[in-house]
Each structure stands twice: as structure tokens, then as C-alpha cells.
C-alpha atoms as a PDB file:
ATOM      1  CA  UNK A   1     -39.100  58.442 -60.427  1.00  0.00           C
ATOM      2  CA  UNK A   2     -41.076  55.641 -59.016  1.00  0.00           C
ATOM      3  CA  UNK A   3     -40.250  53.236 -62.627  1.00  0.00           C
ATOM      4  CA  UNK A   4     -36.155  54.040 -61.223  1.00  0.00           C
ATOM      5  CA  UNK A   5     -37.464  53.111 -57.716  1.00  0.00           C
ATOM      6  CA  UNK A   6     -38.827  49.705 -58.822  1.00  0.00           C
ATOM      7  CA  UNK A   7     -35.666  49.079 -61.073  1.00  0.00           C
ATOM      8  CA  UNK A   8     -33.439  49.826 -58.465  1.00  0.00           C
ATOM      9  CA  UNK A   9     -35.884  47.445 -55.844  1.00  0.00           C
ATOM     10  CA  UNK A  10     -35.604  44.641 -58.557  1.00  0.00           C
ATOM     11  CA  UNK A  11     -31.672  44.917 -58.876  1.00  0.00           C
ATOM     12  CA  UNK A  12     -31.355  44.867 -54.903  1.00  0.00           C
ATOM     13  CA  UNK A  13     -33.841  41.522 -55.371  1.00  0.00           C
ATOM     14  CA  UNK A  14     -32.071  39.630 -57.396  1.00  0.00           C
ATOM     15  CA  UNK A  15     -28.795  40.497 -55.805  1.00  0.00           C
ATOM     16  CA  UNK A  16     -29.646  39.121 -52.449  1.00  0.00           C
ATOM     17  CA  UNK A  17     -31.239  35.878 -54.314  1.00  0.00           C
ATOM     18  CA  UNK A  18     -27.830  35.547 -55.883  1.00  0.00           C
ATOM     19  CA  UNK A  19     -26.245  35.709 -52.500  1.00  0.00           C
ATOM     20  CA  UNK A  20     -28.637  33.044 -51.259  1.00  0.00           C
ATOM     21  CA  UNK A  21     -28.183  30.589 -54.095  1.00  0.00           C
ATOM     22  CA  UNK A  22     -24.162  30.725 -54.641  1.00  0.00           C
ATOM     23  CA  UNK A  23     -22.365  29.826 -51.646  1.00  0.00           C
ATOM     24  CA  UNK A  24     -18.771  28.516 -50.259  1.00  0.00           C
ATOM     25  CA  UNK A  25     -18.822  25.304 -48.292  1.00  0.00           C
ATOM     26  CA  UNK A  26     -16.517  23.370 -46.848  1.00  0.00           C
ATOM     27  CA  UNK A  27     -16.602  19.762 -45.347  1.00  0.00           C
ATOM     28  CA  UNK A  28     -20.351  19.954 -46.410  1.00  0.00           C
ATOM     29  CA  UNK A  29     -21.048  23.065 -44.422  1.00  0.00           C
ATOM     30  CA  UNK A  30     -21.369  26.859 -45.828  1.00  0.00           C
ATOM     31  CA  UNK A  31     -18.675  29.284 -45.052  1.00  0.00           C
ATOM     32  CA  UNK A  32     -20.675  32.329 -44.439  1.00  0.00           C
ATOM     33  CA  UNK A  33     -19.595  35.574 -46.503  1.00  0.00           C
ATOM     34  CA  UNK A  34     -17.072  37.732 -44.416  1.00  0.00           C
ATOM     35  CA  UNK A  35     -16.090  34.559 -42.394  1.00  0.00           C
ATOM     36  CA  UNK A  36     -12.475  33.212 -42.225  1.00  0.00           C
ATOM     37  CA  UNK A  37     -10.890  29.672 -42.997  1.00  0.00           C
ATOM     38  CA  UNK A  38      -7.739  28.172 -41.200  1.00  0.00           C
ATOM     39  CA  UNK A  39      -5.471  25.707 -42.931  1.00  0.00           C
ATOM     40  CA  UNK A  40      -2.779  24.073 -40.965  1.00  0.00           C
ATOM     41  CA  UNK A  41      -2.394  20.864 -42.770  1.00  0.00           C
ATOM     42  CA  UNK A  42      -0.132  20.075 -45.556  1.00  0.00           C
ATOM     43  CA  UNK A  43      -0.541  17.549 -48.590  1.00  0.00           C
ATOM     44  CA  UNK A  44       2.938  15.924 -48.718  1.00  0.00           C
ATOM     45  CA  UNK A  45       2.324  14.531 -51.667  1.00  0.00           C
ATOM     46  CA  UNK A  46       1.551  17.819 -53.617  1.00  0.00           C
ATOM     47  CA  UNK A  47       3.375  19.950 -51.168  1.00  0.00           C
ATOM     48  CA  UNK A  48       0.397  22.237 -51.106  1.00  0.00           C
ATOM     49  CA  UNK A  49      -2.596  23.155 -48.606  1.00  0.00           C
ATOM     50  CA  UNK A  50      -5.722  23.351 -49.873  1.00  0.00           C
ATOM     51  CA  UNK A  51      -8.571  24.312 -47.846  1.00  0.00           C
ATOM     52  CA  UNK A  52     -11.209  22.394 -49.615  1.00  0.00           C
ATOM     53  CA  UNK A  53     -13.367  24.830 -50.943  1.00  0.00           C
ATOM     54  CA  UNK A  54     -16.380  24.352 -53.113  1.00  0.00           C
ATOM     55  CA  UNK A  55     -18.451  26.942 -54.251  1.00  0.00           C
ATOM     56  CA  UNK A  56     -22.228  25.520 -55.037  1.00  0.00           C
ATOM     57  CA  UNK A  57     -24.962  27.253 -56.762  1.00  0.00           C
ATOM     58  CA  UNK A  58     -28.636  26.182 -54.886  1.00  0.00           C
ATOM     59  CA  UNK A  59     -30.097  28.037 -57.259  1.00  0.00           C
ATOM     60  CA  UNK A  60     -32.529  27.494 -59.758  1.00  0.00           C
ATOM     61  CA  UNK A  61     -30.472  28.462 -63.060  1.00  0.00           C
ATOM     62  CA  UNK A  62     -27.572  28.073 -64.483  1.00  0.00           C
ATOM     63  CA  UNK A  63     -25.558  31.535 -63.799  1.00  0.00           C
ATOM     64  CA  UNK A  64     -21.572  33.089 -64.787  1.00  0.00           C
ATOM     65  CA  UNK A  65     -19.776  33.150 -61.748  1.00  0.00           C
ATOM     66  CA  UNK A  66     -16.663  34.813 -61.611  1.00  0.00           C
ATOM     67  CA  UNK A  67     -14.213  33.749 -58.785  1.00  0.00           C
ATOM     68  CA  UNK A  68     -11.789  36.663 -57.970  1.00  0.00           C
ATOM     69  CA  UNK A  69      -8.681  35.334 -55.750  1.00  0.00           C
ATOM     70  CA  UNK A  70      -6.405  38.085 -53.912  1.00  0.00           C
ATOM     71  CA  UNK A  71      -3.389  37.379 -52.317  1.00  0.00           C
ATOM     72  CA  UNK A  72      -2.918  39.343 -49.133  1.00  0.00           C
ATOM     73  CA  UNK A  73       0.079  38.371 -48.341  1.00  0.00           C
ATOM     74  CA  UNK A  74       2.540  35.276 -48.354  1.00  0.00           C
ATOM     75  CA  UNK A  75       5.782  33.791 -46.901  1.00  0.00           C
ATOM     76  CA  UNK A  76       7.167  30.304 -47.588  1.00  0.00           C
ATOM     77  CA  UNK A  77       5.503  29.596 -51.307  1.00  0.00           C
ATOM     78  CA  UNK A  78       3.198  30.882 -53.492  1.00  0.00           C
ATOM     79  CA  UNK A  79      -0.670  30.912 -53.973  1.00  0.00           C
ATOM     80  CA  UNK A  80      -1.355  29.295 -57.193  1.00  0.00           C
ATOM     81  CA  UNK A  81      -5.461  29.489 -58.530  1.00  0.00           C
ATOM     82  CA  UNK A  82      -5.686  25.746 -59.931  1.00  0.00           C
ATOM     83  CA  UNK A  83      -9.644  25.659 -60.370  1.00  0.00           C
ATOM     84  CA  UNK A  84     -12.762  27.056 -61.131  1.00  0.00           C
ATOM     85  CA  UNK A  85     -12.870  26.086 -65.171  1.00  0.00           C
ATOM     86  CA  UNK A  86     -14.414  23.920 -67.658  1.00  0.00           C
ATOM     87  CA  UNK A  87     -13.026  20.347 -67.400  1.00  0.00           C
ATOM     88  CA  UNK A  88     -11.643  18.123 -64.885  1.00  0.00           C
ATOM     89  CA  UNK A  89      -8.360  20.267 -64.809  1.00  0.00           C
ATOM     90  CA  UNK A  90      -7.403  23.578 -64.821  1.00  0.00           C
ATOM     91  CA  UNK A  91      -4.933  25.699 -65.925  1.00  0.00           C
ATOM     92  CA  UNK A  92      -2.952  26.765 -63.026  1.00  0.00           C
ATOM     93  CA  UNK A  93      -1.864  30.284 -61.946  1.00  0.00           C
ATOM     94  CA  UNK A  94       0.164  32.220 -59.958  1.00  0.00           C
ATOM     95  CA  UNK A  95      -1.382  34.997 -57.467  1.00  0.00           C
ATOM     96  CA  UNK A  96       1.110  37.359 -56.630  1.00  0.00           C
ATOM     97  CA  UNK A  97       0.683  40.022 -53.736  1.00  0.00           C
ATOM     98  CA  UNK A  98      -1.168  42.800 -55.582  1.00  0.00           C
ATOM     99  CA  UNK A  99      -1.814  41.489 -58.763  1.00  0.00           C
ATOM    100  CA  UNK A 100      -5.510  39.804 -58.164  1.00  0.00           C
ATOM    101  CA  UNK A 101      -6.293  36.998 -60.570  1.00  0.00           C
ATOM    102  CA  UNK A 102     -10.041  36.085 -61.736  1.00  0.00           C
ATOM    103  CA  UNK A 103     -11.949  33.116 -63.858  1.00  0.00           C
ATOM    104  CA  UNK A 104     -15.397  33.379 -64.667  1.00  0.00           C
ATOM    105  CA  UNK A 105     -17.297  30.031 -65.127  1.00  0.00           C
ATOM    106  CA  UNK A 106     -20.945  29.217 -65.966  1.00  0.00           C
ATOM    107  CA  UNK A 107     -22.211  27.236 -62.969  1.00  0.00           C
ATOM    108  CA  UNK A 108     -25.201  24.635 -63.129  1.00  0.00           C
ATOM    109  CA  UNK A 109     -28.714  24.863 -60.651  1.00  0.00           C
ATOM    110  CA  UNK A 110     -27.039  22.267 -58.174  1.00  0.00           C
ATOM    111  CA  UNK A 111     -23.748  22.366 -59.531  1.00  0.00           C
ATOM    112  CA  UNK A 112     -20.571  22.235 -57.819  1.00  0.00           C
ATOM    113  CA  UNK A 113     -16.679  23.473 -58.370  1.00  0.00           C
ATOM    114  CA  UNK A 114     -13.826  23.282 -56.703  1.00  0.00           C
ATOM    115  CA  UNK A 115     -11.384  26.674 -56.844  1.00  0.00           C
ATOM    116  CA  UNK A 116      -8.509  24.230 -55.791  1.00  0.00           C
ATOM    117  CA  UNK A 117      -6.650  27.713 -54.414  1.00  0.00           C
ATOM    118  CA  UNK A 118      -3.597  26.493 -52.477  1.00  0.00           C
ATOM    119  CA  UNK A 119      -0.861  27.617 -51.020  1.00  0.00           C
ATOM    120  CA  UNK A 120       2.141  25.329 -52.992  1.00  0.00           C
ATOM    121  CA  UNK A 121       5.434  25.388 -50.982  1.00  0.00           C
ATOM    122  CA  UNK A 122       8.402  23.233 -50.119  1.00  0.00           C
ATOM    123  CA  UNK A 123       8.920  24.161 -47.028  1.00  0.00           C
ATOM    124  CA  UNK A 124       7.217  23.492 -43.431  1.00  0.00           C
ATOM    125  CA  UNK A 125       7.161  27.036 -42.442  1.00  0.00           C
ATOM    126  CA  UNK A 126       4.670  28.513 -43.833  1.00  0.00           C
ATOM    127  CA  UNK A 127       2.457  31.557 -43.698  1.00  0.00           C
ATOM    128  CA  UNK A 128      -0.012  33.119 -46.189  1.00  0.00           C
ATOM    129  CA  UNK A 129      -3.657  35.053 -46.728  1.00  0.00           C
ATOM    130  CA  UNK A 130      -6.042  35.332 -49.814  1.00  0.00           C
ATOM    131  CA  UNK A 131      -9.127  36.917 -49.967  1.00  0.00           C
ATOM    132  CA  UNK A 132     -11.751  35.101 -52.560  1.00  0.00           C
ATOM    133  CA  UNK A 133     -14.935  37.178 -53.851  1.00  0.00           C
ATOM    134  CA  UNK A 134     -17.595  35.340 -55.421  1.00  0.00           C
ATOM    135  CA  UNK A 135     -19.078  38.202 -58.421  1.00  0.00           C
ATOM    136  CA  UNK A 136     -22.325  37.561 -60.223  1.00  0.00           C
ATOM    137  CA  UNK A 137     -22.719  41.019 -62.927  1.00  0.00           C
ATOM    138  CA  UNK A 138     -21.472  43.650 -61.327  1.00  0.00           C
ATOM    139  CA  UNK A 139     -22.662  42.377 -57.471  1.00  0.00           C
ATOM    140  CA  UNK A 140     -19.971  40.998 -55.089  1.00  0.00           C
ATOM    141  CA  UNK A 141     -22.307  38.404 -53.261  1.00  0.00           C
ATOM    142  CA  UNK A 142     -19.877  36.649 -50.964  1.00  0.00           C
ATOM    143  CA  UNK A 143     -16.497  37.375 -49.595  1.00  0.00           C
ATOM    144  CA  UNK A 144     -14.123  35.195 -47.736  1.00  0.00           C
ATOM    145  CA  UNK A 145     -10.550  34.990 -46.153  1.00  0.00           C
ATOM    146  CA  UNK A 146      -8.244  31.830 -46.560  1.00  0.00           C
ATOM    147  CA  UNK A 147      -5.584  31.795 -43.592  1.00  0.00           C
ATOM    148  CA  UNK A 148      -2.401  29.407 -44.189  1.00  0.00           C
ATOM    149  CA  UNK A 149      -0.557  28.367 -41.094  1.00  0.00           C
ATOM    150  CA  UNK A 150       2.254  25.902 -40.339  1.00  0.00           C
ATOM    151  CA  UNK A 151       5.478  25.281 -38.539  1.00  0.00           C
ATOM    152  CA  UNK A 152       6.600  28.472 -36.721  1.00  0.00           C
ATOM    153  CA  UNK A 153       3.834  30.839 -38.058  1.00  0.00           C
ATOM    154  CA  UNK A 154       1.510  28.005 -36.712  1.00  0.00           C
ATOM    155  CA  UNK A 155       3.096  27.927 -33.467  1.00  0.00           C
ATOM    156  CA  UNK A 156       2.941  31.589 -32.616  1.00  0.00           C
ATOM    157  CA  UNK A 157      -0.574  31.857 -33.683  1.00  0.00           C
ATOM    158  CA  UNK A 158       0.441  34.837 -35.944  1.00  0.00           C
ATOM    159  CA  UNK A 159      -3.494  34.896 -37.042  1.00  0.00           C
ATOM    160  CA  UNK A 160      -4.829  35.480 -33.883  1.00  0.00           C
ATOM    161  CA  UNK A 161      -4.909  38.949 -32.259  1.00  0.00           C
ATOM    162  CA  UNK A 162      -2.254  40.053 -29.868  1.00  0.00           C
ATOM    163  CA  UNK A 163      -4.192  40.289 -26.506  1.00  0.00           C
ATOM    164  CA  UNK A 164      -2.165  43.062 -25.796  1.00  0.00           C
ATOM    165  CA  UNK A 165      -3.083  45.185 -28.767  1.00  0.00           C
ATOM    166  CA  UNK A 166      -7.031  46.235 -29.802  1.00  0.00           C
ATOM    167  CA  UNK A 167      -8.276  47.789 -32.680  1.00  0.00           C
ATOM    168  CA  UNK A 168     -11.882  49.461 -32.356  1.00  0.00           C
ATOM    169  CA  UNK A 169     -13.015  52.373 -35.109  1.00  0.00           C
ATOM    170  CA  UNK A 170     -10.019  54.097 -35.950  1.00  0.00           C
ATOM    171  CA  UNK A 171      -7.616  53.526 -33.501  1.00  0.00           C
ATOM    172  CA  UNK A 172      -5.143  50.868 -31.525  1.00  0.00           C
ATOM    173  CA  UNK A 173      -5.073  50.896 -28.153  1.00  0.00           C
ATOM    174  CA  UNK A 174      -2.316  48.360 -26.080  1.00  0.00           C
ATOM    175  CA  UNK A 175      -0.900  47.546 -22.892  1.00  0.00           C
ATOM    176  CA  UNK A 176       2.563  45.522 -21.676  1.00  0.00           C
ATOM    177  CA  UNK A 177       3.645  44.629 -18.797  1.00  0.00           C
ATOM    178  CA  UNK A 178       6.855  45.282 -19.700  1.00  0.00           C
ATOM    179  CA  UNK A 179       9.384  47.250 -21.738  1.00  0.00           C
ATOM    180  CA  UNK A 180      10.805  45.864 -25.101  1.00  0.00           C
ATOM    181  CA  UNK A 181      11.952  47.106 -28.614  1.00  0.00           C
ATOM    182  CA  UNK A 182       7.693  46.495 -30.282  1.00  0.00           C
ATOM    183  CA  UNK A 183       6.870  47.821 -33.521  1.00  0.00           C
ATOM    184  CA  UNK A 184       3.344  48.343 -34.770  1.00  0.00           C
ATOM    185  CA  UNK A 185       3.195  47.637 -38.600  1.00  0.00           C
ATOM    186  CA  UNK A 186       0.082  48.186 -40.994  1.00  0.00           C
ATOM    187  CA  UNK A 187       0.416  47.062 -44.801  1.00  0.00           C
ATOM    188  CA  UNK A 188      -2.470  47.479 -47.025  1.00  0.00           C
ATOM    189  CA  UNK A 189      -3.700  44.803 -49.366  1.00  0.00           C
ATOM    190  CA  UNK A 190      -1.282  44.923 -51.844  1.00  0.00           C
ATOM    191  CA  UNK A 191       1.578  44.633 -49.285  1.00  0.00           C
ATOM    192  CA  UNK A 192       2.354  47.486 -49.113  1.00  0.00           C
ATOM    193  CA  UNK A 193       3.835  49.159 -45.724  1.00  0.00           C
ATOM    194  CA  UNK A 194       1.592  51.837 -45.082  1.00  0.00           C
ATOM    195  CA  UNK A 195       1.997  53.137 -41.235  1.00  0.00           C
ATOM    196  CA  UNK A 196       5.026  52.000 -38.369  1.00  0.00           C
ATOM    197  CA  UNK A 197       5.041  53.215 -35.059  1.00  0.00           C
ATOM    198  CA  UNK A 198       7.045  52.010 -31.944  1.00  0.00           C
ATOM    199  CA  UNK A 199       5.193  51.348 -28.960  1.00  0.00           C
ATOM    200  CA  UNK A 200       6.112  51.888 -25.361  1.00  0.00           C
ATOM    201  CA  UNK A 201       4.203  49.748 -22.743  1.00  0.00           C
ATOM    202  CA  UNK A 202       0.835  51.495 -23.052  1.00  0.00           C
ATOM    203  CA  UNK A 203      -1.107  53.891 -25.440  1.00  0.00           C
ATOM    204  CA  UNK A 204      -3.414  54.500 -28.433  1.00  0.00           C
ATOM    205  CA  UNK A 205      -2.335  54.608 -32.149  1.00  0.00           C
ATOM    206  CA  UNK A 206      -4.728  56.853 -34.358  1.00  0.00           C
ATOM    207  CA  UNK A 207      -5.243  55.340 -37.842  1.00  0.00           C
ATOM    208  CA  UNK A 208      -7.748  57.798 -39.098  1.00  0.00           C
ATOM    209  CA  UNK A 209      -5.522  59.228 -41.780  1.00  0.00           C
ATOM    210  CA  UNK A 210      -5.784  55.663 -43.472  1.00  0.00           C
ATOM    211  CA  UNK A 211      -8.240  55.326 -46.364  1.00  0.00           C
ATOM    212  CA  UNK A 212     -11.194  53.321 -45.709  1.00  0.00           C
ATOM    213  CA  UNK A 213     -10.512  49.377 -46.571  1.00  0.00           C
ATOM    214  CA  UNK A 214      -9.147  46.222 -45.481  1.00  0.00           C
ATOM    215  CA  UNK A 215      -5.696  46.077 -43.888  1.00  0.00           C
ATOM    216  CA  UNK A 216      -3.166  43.623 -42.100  1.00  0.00           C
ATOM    217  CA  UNK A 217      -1.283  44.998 -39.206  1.00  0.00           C
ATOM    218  CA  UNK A 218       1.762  42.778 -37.325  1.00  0.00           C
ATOM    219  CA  UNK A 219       3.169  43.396 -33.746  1.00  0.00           C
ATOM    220  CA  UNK A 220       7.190  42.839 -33.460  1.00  0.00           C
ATOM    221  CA  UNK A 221       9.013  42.369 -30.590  1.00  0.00           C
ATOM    222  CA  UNK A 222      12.803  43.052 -30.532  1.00  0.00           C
ATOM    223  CA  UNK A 223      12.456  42.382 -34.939  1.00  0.00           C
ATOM    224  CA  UNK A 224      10.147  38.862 -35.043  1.00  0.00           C
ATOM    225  CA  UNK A 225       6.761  38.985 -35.419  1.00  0.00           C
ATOM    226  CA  UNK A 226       4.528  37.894 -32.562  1.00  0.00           C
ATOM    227  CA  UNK A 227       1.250  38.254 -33.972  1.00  0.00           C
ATOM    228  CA  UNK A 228      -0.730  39.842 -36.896  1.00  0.00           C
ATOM    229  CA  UNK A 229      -4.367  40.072 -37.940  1.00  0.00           C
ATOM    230  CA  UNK A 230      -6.582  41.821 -40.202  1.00  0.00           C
ATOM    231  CA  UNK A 231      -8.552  45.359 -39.466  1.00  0.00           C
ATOM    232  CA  UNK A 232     -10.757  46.990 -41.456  1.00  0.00           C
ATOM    233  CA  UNK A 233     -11.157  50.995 -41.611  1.00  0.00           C
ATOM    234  CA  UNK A 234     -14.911  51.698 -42.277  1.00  0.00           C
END
């Protein structure tokens, strides 16, 4: 019993030293795990946003990092995984909603790489969400969200919860100050629509038939979407 207790003590070790010595940064700053990133900006020569990303092992070995890239949802384009390989380019792939993609890399003490994840559209309306998961072995040691905003879906703030509408524990509560045709919408992950209810000007929506996870709900108002975010169900 107390040989399983030390095992388990060394595994829980050198999974928090792998958390400390792979990180995300961006602009020369780390992007602390369960943190979110805005893009707004679009390269007009690519016709992609990129949010810059590097992921940098401080440690003191070399280690296989895989890079696992979900798309959470998308409007306007496409979320294409570019990076995170051997070489100065990479082969570039399509993430579709519910289908995650991963690439597993052996990363140098002090090293650097860019995952070059964008959001490749031709249009100026654009709105989109991935989640990226950093995996050493079996450990998930850092999770992030990448928010893409412009045009319209910029404008609105559709990232940014509705001050009308809360979401503590396992319920929504809201409040209007006056009557209109709203719709509360939760999707899971993959996309799919998992819960709609209309609301009148005030009252609580109980989620607690939901499985446990992470989930995006929207608010519409007479059919257009005023604002969205993501909840998670512990």
C-alpha cells in the first residue's frame, strides 16, 4: 500500500512539473491554463487570424508534446491546424466541429513552436471558438480557449455574457426590462443543440439534467443572436 502511495505521489510530481515547464505564451507573456484569448484582427494577406500562439517548454528535457485542437464552434470559415511539426512548415488541416484533430511533437529544454491555429476565411464577418489542450503521457497539463471575433459578431460582443442572463451551479437565472420573442440555446461541444427554452422577462432555467462538461449557450432576440458564452457544468 504505501509503495502504490509513493507511485501515485511521484506521478502527481511530475505532472505538475510538466505543467510548470510547458506553457502557452503570447506576445512574450504566458496564457495561463483555463484562460481565454480574443482575436479581432485579420491578416489580409492570408485571409486568416492567428492569435500568435507559442507553446515553450522551460523545462529541463526534451519531452513529446501532443497539441490537441477542438473546434467549438465556427461561422464565416474554417479552423485549419497549420503547426506544431518538424520543419519550418506544416502540413495543414482542417478542424471540423466535433471531429478534434491532434499532432504530437518532441519539444527541446528552451524550445519553442508555433501551432499556427487560425481561423482562414474570406469574409469580414466572422465568428469562431477552439479549445487547445497541451497532453504530456496521459496528463492534460494546460487548457486554453481561442475566441475569433470580427465584423458583426465583433460588434455585438457575442463573447461576452449577456448582462441580463447568469449562470451559477446548475442553473440560469435572467431579467428584461421588457417583453420580446428570446430564446435560450445550449449546444454542447460538438455543436450539438442540446437544451432551448423561451424566456419571458424574468426567471431561472435548471440545467441539472445536463451531463457534467463544457458547453456554449446563445441568447436570441426576435431570431439573431445577441450574445453567447461558454458555461461549464461541474
Amino acid at each position: 500500500m504505501r509503495k502504490f502511495t509513493l507511485l501515485v505521489a511521484l506521478l502527481l510530481s511530475c505532472a505538475f512539473t510538466f505543467a510548470q515547464s510547458i506553457e502557452f505564451t503570447r506576445e512574450g507573456s504566458v496564457v495561463a491554463s483555463g484562460s481565454a484569448v480574443t482575436v479581432t484582427e485579420i491578416n489580409p494577406d492570408k485571409r486568416a487570424m492567428d492569435p500568435e500562439l507559442l507553446v515553450v517548454n522551460n523545462g529541463q528535457e526534451a519531452l513529446a508534446v501532443t497539441l490537441k485542437v477542438t473546434t467549438m464552434r465556427v461561422t464565416g470559415g474554417f479552423i485549419g491546424f497549420c503547426g506544431f511539426e518538424e520543419g519550418e512548415f506544416g502540413n495543414c488541416i482542417p478542424v471540423n466541429v466535433g471531429t478534434p484533430v491532434s499532432k504530437t511533437m518532441t519539444l527541446a529544454a528552451g524550445a519553442s513552436k508555433n501551432p499556427d491555429v487560425e481561423l482562414q476565411t474570406p469574409k469580414d464577418d466572422v465568428d469562431g471558438e477552439v479549445m487547445l489542450e497541451l497532453i504530456v503521457g496521459d496528463n492534460v497539463i494546460n487548457t486554453i480557449t481561442v475566441n475569433f471575433l470580427r465584423g458583426s459578431y465583433n460588434s455585438i460582443n457575442s463573447l461576452d455574457a449577456n448582462t441580463n442572463v447568469y449562470f451559477s451551479g446548475n442553473e440560469f437565472s435572467y431579467h428584461f426590462n421588457d417583453v420580446a420573442n428570446r430564446q435560450l440555446n445550449i449546444y454542447n461541444v460538438t455543436g450539438s443543440l442540446v437544451k432551448s427554452v423561451s424566456l419571458e422577462t424574468e426567471g431561472t432555467v435548471a440545467i441539472n439534467s445536463l451531463n457534467k462538461g463544457v458547453y456554449i449557450y446563445e441568447v436570441k432576440e426576435n431570431g439573431k443572436r445577441i450574445a453567447a458564452h461558454k458555461c461549464v457544468i461541474r
